[in-house]
C-alpha atoms as a PDB file:
ATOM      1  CA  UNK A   1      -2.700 -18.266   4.927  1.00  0.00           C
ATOM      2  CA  UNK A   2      -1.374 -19.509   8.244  1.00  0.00           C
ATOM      3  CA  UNK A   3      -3.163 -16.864  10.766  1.00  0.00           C
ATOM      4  CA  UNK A   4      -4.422 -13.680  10.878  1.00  0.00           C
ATOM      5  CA  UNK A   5      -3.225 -11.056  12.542  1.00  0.00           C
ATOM      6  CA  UNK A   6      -5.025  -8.444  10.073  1.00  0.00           C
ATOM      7  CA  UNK A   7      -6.729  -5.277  12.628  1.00  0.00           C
ATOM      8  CA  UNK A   8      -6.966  -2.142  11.699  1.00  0.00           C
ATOM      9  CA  UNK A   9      -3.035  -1.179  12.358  1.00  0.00           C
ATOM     10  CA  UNK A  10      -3.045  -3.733   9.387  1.00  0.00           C
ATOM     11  CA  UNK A  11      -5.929  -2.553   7.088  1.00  0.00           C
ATOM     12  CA  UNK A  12      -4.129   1.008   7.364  1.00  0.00           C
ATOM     13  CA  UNK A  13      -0.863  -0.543   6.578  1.00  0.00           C
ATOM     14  CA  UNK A  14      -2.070  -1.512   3.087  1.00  0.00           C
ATOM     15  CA  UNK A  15      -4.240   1.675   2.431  1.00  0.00           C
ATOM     16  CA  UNK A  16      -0.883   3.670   3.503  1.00  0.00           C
ATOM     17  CA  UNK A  17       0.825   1.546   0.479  1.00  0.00           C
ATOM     18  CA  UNK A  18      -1.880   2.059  -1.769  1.00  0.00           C
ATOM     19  CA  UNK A  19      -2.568   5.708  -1.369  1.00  0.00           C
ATOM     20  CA  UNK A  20       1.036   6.335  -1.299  1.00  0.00           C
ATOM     21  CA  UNK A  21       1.377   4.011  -5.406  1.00  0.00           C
ATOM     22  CA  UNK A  22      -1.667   6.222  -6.187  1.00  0.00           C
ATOM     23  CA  UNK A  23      -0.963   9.375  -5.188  1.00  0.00           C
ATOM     24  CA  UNK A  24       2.586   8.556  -7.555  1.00  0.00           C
ATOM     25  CA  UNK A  25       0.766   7.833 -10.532  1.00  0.00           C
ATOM     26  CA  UNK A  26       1.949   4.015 -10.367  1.00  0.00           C
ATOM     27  CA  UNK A  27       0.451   0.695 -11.627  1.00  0.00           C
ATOM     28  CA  UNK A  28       0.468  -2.308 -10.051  1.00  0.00           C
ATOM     29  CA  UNK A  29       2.742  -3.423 -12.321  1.00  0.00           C
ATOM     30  CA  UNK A  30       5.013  -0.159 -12.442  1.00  0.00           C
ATOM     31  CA  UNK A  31       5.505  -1.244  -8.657  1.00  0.00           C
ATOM     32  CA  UNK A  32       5.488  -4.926  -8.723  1.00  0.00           C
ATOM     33  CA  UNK A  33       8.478  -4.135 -12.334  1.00  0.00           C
ATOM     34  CA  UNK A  34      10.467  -1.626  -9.505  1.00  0.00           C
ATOM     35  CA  UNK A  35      10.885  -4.875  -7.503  1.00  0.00           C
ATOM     36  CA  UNK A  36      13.684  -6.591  -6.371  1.00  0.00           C
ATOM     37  CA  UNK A  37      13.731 -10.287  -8.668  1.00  0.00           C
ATOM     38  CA  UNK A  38      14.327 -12.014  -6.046  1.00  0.00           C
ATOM     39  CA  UNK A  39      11.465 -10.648  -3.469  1.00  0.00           C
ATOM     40  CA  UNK A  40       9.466 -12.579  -6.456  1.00  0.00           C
ATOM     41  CA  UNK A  41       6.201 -10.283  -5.471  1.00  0.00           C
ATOM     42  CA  UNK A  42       4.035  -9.907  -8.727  1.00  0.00           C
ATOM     43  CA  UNK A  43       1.407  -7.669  -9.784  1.00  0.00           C
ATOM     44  CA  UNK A  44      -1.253  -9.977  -9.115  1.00  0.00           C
ATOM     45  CA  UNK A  45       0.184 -10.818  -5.502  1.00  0.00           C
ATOM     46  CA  UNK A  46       0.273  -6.913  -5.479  1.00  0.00           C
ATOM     47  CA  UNK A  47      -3.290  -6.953  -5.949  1.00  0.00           C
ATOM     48  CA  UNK A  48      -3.813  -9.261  -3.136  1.00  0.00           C
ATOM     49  CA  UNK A  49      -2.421  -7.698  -0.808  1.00  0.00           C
ATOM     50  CA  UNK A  50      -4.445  -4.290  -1.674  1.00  0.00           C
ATOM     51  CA  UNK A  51      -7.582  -6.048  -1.724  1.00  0.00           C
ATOM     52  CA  UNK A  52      -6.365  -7.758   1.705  1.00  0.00           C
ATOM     53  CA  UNK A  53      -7.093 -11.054   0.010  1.00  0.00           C
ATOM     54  CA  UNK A  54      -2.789 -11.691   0.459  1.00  0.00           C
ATOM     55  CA  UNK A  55      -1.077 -10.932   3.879  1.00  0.00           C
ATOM     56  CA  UNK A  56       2.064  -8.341   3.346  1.00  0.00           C
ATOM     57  CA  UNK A  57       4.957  -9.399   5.014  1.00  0.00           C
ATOM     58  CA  UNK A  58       7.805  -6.930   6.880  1.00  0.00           C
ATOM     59  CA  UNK A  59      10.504  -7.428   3.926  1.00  0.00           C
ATOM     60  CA  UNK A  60       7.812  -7.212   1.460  1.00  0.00           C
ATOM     61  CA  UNK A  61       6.455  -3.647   3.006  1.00  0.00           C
ATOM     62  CA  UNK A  62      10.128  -2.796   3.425  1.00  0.00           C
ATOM     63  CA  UNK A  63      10.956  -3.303  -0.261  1.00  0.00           C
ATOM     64  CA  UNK A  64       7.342  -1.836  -1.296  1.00  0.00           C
ATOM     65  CA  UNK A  65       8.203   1.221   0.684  1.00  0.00           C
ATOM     66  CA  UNK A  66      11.366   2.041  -0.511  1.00  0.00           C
ATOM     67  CA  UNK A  67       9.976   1.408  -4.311  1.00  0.00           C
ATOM     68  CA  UNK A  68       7.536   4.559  -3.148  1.00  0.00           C
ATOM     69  CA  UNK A  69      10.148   6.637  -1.747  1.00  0.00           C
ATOM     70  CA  UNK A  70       9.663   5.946   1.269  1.00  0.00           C
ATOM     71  CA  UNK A  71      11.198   4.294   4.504  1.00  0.00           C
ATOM     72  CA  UNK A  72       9.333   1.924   7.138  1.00  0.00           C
ATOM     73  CA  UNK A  73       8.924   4.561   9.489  1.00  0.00           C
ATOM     74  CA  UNK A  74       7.331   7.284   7.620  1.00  0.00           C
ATOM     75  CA  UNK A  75       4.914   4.537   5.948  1.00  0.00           C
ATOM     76  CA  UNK A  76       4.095   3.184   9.585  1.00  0.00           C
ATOM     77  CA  UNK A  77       3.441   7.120  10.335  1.00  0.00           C
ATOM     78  CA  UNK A  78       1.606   7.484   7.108  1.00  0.00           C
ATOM     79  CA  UNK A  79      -0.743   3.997   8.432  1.00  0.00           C
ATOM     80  CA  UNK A  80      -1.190   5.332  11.884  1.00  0.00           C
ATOM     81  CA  UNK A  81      -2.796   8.823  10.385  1.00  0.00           C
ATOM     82  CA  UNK A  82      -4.805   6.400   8.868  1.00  0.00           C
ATOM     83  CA  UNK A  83      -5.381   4.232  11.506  1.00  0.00           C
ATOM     84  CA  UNK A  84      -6.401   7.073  13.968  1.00  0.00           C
ATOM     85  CA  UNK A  85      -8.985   8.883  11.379  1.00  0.00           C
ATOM     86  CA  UNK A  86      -6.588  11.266   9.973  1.00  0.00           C
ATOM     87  CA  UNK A  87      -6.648  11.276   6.121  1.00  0.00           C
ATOM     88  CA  UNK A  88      -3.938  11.295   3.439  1.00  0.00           C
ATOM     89  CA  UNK A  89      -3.978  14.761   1.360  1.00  0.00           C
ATOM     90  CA  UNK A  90      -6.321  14.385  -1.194  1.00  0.00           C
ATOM     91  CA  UNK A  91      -4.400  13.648  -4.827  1.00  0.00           C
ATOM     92  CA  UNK A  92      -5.938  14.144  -8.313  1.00  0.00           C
ATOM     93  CA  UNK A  93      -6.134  10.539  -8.552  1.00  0.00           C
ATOM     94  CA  UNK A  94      -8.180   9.873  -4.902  1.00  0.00           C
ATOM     95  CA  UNK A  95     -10.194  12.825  -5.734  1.00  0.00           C
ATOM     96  CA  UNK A  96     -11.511  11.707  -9.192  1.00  0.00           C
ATOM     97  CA  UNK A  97     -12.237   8.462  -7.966  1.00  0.00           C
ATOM     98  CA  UNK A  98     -14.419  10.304  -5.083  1.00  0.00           C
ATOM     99  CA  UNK A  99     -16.085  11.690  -7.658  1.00  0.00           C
ATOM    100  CA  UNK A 100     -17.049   8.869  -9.567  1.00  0.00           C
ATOM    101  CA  UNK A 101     -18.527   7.110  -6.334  1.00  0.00           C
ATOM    102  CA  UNK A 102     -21.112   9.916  -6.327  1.00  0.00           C
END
């Protein structure tokens, strides 16, 4: 990776994705399959990026957002909830997992 610009604007960025695939019912690779062919983003790049080992680029959040029914500016409002302590609604899938961490 060239630089970081990764802050917590960005860590809420990729939660926002990831909360947004879960709270869908998705897979990875039920996202990374929705995918434009030529945006050439795979499941296991998916992963990256949601384990914020793989930086996310614009076109790539643009293309993930639309694939979750979404456009850029409701997923940048959806990250800055996040970013500012507000939560995502709780979804059967978030709230069995919080479970499990007991």
């Amino acid at each position: 990776m060239a630089g970081n610009f990764r802050n917590g604007a960005y860590d809420a960025l990729v939660e926002a994705l990831k909360a947004r695939r879960e709270a869908m019912g998705l897979s990875q690779i039920d996202v990374a399959a929705a995918l434009p062919g030529w945006l050439g983003l795979e499941n296991t790049m998916l992963n990256k990026i949601e384990h914020k080992t793989r930086d996310v680029s614009f076109v790539e959040a643009r293309e993930l957002a639309k694939v979750l029914g979404l456009d850029v500016a409701k997923l940048d409002a959806m990250a800055v909830e996040l970013e500012t302590g507000r939560h995502l609604p709780v979804t059967p899938a978030r709230a069995k997992r919080a479970r499990k961490k007991r």
